[in-house]
Protein backbone atom coordinates (compact mmCIF):
# COMPACT_ATOMS: atom_id res chain seq x y z
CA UNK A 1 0.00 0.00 0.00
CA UNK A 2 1.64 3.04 -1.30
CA UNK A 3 2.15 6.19 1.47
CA UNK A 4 -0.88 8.13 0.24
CA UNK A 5 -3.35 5.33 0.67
CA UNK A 6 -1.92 4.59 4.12
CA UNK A 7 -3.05 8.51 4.65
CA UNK A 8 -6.55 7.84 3.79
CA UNK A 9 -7.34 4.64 4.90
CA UNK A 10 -8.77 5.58 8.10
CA UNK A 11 -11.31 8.48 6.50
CA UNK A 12 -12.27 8.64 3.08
CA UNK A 13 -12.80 12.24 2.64
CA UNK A 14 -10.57 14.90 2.74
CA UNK A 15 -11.16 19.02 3.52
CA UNK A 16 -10.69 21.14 0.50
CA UNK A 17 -9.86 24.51 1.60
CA UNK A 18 -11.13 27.40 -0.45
CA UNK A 19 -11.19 29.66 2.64
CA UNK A 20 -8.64 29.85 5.02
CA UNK A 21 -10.89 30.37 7.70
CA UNK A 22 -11.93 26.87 7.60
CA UNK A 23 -8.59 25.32 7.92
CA UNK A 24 -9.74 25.56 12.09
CA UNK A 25 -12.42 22.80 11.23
CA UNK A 26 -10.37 20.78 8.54
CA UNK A 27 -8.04 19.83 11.17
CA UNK A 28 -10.76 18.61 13.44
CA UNK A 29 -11.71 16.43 10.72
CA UNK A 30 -10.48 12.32 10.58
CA UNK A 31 -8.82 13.37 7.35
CA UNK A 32 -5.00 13.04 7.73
CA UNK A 33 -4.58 14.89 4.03
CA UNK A 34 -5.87 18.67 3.59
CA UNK A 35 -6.07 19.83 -0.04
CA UNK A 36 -5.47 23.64 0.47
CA UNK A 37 -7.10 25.48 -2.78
CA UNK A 38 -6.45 29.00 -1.55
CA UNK A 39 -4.28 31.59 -0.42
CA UNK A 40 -0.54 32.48 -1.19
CA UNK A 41 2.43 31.22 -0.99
CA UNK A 42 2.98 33.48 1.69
CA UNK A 43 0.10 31.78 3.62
CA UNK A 44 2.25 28.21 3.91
CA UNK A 45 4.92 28.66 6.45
CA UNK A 46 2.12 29.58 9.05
CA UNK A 47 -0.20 26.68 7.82
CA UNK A 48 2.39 23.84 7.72
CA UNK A 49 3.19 25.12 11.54
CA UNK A 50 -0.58 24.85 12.56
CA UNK A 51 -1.40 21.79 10.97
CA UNK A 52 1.65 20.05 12.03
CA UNK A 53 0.66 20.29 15.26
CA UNK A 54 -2.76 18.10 14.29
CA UNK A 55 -0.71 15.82 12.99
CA UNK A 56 -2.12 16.37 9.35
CA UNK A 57 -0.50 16.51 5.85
CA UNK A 58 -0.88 19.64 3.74
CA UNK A 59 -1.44 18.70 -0.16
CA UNK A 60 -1.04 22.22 -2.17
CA UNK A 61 -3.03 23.13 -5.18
CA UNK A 62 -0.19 24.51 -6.93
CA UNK A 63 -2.76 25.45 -9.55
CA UNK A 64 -4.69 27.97 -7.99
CA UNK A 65 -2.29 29.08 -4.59
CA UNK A 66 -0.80 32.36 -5.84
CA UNK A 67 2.81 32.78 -6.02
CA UNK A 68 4.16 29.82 -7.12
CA UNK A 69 5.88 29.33 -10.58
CA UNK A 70 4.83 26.77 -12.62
CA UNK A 71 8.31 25.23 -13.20
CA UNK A 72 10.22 22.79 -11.37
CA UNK A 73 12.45 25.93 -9.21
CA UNK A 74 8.51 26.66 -7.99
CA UNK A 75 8.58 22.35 -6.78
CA UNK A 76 11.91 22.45 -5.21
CA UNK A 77 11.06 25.94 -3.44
CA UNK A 78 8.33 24.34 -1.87
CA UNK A 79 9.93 21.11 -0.61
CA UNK A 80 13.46 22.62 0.00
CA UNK A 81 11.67 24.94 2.50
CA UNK A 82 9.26 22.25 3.38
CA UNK A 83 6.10 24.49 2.63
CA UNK A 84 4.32 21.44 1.98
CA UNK A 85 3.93 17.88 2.04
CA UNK A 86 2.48 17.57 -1.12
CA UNK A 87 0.78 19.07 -4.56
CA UNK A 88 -1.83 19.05 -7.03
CA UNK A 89 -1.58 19.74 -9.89
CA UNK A 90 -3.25 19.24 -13.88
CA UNK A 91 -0.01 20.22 -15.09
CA UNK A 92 2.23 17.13 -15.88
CA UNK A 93 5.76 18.90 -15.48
CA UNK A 94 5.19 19.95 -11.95
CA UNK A 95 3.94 16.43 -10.77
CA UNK A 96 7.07 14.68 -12.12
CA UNK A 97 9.23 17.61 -10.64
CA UNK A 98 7.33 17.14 -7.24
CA UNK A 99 8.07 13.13 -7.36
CA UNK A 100 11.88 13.72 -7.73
CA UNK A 101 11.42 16.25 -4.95
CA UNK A 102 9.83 13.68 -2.49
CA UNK A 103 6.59 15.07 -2.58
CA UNK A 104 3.40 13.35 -2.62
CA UNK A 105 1.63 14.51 -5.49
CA UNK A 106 -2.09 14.47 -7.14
CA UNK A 107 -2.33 14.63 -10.53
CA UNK A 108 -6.37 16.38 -10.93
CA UNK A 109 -7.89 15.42 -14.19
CA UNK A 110 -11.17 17.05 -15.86
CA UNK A 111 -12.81 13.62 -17.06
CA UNK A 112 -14.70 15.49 -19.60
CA UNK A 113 -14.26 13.06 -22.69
CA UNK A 114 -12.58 10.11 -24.06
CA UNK A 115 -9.90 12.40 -25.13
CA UNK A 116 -8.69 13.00 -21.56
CA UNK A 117 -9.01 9.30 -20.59
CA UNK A 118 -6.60 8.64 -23.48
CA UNK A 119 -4.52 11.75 -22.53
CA UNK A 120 -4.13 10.11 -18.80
CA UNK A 121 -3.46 6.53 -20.52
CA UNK A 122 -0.46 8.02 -22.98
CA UNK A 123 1.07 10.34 -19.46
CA UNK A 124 1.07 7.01 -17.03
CA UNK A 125 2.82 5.13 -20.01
CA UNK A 126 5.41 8.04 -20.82
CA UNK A 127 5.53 9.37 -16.79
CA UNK A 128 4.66 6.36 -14.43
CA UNK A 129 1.93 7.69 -11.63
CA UNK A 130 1.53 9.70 -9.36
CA UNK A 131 0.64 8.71 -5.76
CA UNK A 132 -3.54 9.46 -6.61
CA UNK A 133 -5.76 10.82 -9.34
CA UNK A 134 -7.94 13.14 -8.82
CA UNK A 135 -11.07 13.03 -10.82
CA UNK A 136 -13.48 15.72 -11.69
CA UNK A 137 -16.35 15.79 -11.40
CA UNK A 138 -16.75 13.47 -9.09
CA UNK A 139 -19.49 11.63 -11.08
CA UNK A 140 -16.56 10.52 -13.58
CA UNK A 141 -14.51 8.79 -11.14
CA UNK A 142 -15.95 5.38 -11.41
CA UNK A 143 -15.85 5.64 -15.38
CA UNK A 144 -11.69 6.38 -14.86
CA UNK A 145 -11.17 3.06 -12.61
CA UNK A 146 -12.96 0.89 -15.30
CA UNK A 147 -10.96 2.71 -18.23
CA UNK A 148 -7.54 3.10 -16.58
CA UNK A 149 -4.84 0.26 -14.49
CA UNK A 150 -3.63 2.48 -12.00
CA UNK A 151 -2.21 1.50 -8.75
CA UNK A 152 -2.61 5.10 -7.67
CA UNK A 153 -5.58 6.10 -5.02
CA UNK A 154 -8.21 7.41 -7.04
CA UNK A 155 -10.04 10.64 -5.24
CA UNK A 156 -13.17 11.99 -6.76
CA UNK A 157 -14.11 16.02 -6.38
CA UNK A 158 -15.96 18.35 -7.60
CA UNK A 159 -19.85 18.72 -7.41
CA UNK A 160 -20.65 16.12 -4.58
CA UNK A 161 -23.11 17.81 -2.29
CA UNK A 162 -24.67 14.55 0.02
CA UNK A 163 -23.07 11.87 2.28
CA UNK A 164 -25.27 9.80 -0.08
CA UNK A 165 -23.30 10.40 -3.24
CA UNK A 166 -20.17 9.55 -1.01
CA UNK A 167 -21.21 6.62 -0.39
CA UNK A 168 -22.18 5.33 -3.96
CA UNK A 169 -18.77 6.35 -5.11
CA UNK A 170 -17.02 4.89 -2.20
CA UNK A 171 -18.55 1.54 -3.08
CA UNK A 172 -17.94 1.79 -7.09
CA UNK A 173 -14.29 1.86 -5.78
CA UNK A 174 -12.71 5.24 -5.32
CA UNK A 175 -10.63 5.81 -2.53
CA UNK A 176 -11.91 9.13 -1.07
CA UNK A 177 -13.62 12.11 -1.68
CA UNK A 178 -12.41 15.61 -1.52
CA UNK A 179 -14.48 18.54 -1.05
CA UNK A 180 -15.01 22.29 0.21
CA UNK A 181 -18.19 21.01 1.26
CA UNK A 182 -17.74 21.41 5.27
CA UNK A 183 -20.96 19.59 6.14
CA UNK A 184 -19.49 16.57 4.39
CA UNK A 185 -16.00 16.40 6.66
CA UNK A 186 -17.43 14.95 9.55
């Protein structure tokens, strides 16, 4: 079982932060990943020291956290100053520069058409894996596990709005869930 399934074993869904406000309640939560989709990079140094002390794991959405270049210099920044445990990213270059950094990393896909599935096919033959997909929407998660061999965890987001939903996709075989959705973390 590879690090990042170890991580989610024990809760299958995972805080995504859009405020930082709510980073209080996300480490309440049984999740031992947070998926922080906000802020700066200016915001990490004090959030790696709060979270630490919950004894969680801070995955960075290197996508939409300001500040951060989108080159490999940006990856090792982040690691060499351990700003993070982790990233996500839809960006290819900055997953494989994160895995030669140590990170963990989440490679987010938007499962929109055939064309992406084969996109994500060709990458895992040229790259290897990360340590988890994440799908979105959510609702396209199962359809990636039938169409793809991946030994990565596969985490479905985006547009899940009842513990019902979690469920069903929990039992079609995806690993967790992440969302923004507070009433969903506990």
């Amino acid at each position: 079982m590879s690090d990042f399934k170890k991580l989610i074993k024990n809760s299958y869904v995972i805080p995504g932060i859009r405020d930082l406000d709510d980073i209080k309640y996300a480490v309440k939560t049984k999740s031992e990943i947070i998926f922080l989709l906000t802020g700066s990079i200016l915001d990490l140094e004090n959030i790696m020291k709060y979270i630490k002390r919950y004894n969680k794991k801070l995955i960075v959405n290197v996508d939409l956290v300001e500040g951060i270049a989108y080159d490999k210099k940006g990856i090792e920044f982040l690691a060499k100053k351990e700003l993070c445990h982790g990233i996500i990213s839809t960006k290819n270059n900055l997953i494989k520069s994160a895995i030669k950094e140590n990170l963990l990393t989440v490679q987010r896909v938007f499962l929109i058409d055939s064309g992406s599935l084969n996109s994500i096919k060709n990458l895992i033959d040229k790259n290897g894996e990360p340590d988890a997909f994440e799908i979105l929407p959510a609702v396209a998660a199962p359809y990636f596990i039938q169409n793809i061999v991946t030994s990565a965890a596969v985490i479905a987001g985006g547009l899940v709005s009842q513990k019902k939903e979690i469920e069903e996709l929990i039992k079609k075989g995806i690993c967790a869930i992440s969302t923004s959705a507070k009433d969903l973390w506990f």
